[in-house]
C-alpha atoms as a PDB file:
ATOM      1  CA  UNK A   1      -3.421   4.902  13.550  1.00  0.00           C
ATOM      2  CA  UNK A   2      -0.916   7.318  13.979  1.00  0.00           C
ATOM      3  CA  UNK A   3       2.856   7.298  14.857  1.00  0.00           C
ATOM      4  CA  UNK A   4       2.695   8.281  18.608  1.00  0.00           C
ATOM      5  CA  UNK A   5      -0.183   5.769  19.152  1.00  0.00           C
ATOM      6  CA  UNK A   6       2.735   2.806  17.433  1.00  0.00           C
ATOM      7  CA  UNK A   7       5.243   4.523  19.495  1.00  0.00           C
ATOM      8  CA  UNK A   8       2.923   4.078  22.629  1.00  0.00           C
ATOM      9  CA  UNK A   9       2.033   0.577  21.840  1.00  0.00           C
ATOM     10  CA  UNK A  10       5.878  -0.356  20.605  1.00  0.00           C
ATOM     11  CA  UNK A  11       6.952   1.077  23.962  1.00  0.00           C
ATOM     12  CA  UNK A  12       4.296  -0.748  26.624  1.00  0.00           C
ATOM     13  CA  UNK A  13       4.759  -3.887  28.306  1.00  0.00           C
ATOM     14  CA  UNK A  14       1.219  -4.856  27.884  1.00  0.00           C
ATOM     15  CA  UNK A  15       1.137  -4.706  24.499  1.00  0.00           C
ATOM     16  CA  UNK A  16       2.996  -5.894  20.965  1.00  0.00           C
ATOM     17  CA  UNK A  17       2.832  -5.132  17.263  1.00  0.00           C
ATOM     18  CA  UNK A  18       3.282  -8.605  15.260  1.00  0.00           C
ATOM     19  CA  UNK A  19       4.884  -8.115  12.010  1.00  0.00           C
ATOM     20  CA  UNK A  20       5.343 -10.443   9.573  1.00  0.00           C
ATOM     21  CA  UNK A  21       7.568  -9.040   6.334  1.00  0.00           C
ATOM     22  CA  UNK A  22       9.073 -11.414   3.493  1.00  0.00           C
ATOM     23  CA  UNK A  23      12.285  -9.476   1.281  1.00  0.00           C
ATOM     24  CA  UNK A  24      11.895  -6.641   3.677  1.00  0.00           C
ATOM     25  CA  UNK A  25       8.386  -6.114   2.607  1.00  0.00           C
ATOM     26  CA  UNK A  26       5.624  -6.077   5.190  1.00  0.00           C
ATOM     27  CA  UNK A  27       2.820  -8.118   4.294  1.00  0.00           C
ATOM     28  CA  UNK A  28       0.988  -7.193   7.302  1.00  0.00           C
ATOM     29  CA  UNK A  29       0.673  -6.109  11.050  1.00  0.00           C
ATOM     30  CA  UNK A  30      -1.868  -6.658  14.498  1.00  0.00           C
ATOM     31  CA  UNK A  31      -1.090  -4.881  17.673  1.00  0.00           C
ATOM     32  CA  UNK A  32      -2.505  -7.058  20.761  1.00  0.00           C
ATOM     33  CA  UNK A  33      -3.030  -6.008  24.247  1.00  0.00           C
ATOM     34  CA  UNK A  34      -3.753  -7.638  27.554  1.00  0.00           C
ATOM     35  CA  UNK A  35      -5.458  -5.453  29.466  1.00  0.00           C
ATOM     36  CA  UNK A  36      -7.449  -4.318  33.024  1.00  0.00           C
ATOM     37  CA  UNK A  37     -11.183  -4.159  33.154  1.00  0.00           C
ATOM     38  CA  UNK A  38     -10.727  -0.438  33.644  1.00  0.00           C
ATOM     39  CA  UNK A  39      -8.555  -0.011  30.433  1.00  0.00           C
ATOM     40  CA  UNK A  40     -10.943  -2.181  28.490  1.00  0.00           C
ATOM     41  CA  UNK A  41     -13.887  -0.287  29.119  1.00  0.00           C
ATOM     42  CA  UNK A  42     -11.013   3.156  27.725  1.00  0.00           C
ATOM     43  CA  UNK A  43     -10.552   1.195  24.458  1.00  0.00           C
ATOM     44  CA  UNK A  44     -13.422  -0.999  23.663  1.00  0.00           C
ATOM     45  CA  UNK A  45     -16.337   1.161  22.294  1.00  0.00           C
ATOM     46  CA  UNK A  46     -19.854  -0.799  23.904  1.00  0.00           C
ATOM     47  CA  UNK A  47     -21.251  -1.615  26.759  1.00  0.00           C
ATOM     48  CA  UNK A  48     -19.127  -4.319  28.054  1.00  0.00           C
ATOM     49  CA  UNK A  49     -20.477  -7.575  29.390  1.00  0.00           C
ATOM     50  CA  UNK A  50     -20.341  -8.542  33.454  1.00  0.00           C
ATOM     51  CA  UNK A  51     -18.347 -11.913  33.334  1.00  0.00           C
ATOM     52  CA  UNK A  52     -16.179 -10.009  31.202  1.00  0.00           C
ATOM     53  CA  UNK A  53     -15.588  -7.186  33.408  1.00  0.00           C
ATOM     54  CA  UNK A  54     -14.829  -9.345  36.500  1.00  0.00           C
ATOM     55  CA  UNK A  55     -11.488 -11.155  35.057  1.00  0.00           C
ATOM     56  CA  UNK A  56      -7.907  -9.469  36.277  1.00  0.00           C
ATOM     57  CA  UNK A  57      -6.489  -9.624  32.518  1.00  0.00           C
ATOM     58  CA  UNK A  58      -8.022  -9.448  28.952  1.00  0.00           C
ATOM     59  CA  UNK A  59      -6.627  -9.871  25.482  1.00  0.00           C
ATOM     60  CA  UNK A  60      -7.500  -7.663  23.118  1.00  0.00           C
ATOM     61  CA  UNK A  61      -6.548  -7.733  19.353  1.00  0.00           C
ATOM     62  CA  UNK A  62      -6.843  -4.189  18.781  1.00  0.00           C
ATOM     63  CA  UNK A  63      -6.184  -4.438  14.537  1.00  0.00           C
ATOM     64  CA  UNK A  64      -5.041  -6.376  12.006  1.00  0.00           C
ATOM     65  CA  UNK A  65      -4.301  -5.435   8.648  1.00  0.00           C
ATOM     66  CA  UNK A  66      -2.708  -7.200   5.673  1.00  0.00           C
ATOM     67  CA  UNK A  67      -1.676  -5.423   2.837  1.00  0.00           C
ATOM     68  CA  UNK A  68      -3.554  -5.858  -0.209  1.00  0.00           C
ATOM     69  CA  UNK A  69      -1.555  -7.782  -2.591  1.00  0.00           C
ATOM     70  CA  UNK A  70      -0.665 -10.239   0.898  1.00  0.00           C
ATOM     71  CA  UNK A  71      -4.144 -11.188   1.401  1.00  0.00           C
ATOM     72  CA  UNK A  72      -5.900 -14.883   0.664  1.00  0.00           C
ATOM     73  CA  UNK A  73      -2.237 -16.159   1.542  1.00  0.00           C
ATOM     74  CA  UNK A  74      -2.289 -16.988   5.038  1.00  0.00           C
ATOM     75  CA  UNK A  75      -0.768 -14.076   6.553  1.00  0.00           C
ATOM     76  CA  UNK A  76      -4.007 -13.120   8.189  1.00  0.00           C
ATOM     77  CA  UNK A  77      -4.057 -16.482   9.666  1.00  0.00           C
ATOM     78  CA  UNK A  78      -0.563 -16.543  11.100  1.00  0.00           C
ATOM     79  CA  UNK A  79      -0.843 -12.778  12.403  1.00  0.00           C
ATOM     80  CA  UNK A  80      -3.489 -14.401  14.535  1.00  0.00           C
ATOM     81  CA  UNK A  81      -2.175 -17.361  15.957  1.00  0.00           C
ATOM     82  CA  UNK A  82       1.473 -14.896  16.834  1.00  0.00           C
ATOM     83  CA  UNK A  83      -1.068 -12.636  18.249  1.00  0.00           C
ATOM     84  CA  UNK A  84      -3.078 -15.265  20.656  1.00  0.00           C
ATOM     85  CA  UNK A  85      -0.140 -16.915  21.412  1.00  0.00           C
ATOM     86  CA  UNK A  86       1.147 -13.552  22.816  1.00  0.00           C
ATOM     87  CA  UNK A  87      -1.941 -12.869  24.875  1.00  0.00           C
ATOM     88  CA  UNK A  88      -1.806 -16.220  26.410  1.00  0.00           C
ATOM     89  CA  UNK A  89       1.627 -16.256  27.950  1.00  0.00           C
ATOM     90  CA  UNK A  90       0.676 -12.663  28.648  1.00  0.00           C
ATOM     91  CA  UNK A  91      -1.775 -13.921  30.994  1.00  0.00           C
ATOM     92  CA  UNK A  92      -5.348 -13.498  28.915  1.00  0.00           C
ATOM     93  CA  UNK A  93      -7.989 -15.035  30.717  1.00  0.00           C
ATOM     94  CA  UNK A  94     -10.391 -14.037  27.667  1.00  0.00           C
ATOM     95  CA  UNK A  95      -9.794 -12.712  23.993  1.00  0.00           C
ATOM     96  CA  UNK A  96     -11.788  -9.748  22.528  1.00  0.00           C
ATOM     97  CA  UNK A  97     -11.594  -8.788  19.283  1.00  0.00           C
ATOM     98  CA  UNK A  98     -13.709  -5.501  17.424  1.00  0.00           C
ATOM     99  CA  UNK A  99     -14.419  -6.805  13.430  1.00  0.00           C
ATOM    100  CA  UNK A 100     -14.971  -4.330  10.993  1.00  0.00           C
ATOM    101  CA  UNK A 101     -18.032  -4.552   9.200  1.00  0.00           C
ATOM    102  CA  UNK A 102     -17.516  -3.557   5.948  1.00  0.00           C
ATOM    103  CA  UNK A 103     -21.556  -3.053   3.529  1.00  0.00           C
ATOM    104  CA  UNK A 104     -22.712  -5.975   5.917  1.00  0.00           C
ATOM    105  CA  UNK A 105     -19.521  -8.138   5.506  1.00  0.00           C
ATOM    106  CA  UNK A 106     -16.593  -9.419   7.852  1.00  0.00           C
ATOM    107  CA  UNK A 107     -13.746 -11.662   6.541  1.00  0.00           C
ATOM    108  CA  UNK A 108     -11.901 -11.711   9.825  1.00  0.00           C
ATOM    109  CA  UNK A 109     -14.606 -12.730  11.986  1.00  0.00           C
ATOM    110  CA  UNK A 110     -15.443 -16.078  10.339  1.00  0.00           C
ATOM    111  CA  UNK A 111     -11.714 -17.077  10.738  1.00  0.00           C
ATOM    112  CA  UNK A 112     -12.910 -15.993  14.385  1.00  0.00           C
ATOM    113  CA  UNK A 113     -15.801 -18.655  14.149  1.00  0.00           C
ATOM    114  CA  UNK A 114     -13.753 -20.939  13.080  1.00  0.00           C
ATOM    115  CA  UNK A 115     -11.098 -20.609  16.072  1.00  0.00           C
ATOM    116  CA  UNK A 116     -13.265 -21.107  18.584  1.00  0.00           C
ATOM    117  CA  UNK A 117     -14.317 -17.672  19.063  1.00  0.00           C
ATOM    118  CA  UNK A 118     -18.222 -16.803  19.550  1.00  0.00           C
ATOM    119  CA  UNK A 119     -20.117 -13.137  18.507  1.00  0.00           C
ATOM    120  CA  UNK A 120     -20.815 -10.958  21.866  1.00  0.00           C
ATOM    121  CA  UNK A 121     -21.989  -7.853  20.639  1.00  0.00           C
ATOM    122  CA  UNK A 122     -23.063  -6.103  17.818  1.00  0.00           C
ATOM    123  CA  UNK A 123     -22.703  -2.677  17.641  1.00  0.00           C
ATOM    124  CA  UNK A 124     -24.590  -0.131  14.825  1.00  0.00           C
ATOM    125  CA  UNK A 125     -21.946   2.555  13.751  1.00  0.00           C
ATOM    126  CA  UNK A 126     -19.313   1.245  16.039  1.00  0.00           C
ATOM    127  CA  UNK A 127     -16.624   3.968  15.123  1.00  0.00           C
ATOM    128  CA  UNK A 128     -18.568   6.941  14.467  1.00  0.00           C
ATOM    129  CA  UNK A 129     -17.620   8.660  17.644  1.00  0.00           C
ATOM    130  CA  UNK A 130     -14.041   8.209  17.278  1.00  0.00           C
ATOM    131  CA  UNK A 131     -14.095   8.795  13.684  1.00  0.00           C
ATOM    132  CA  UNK A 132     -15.417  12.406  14.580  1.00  0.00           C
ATOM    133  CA  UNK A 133     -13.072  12.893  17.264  1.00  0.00           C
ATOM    134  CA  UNK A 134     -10.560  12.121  15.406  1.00  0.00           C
ATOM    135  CA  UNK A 135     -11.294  12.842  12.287  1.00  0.00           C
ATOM    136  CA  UNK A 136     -10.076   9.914  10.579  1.00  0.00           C
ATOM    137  CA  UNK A 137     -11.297   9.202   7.204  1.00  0.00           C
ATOM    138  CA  UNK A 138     -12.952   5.394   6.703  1.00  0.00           C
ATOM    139  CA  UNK A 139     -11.982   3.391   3.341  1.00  0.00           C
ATOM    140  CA  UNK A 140     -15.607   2.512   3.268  1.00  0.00           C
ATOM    141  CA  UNK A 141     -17.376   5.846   4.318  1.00  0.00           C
ATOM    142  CA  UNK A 142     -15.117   8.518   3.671  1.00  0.00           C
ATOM    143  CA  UNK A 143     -15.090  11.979   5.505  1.00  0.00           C
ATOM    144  CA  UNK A 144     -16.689  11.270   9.309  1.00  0.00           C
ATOM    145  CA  UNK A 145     -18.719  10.071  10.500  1.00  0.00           C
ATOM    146  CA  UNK A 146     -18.011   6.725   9.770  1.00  0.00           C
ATOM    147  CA  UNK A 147     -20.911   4.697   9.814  1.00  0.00           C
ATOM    148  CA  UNK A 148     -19.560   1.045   9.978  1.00  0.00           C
ATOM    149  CA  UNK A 149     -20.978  -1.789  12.103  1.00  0.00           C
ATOM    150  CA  UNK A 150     -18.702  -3.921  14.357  1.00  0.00           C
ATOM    151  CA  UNK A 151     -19.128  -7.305  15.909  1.00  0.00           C
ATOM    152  CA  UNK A 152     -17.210  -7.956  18.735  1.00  0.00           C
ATOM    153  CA  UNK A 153     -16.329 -11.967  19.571  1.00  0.00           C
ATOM    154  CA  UNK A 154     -14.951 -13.191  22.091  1.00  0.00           C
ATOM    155  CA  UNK A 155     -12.779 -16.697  23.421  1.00  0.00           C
ATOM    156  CA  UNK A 156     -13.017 -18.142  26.466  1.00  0.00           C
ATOM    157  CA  UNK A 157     -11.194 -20.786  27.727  1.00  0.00           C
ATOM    158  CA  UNK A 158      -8.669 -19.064  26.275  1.00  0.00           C
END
């Protein structure tokens, strides 16, 4: 994540960066988005299902991160509920959300299982492309390509 793409999401109307700090510390961050078909199918990195594809507005938690010492507090929890609260009066007819798969492991998605939210796709090596485009270096992998799985969940009845 680099500055201009904050800048870009900081600056757009469709989109916010949910910050939650305590002593002017932040313990953490997600940047949501409610977005077009046509702009999903720019930032979401698999094939897309139909149904999905045929709604005017989808959420889309794009990241969440909590810093280290801040985790297994809550602030993960709260980040989400400020971020789905965002995307509904935003609109979002459906939530997407990409989880990191980290050597076969997700925290984040079984607070997803337990909000309601159900696994649509699976996706071997989900980053790998980006990672090489980018060249951005994966905490788990290293130097690209980064060869982490995603699974990507969804909520309906949002």
């Amino acid at each position: 994540l680099t500055a201009i793409e904050l800048e870009g999401y900081y600056a757009s109307c469709s989109s916010d960066i949910i910050t939650l700090e305590k002593d002017g510390i932040i313990q953490g961050f997600s940047i949501v988005q409610v977005v077009s078909p046509e702009e999903l199918k720019e930032i979401l990195f698999c094939e897309i299902p139909k149904p999905i594809l045929e709604l005017e507005k989808i959420g889309y938690r794009k990241m969440t991160a909590v810093s280290p010492e801040f985790q297994r507090i809550g602030v993960a929890k709260r980040l989400f509920e400020s971020g789905n609260n965002w995307m509904k009066e935003h609109g979002a007819e459906v939530i997407l959300s990409a989880v990191w798969i980290k050597k076969g492991k997700t925290t984040f998605g079984q607070m997803l299982v337990k909000q309601g939210f159900e696994p649509l796709v699976f996706v071997k090596k989900y980053w790998k492309n980006d990672s090489i485009n980018r060249k951005f270096i994966c905490p788990v992998c290293g130097e690209p390509p980064c060869e982490c799985d995603a699974m990507v969940y969804a909520k309906f009845n949002v």
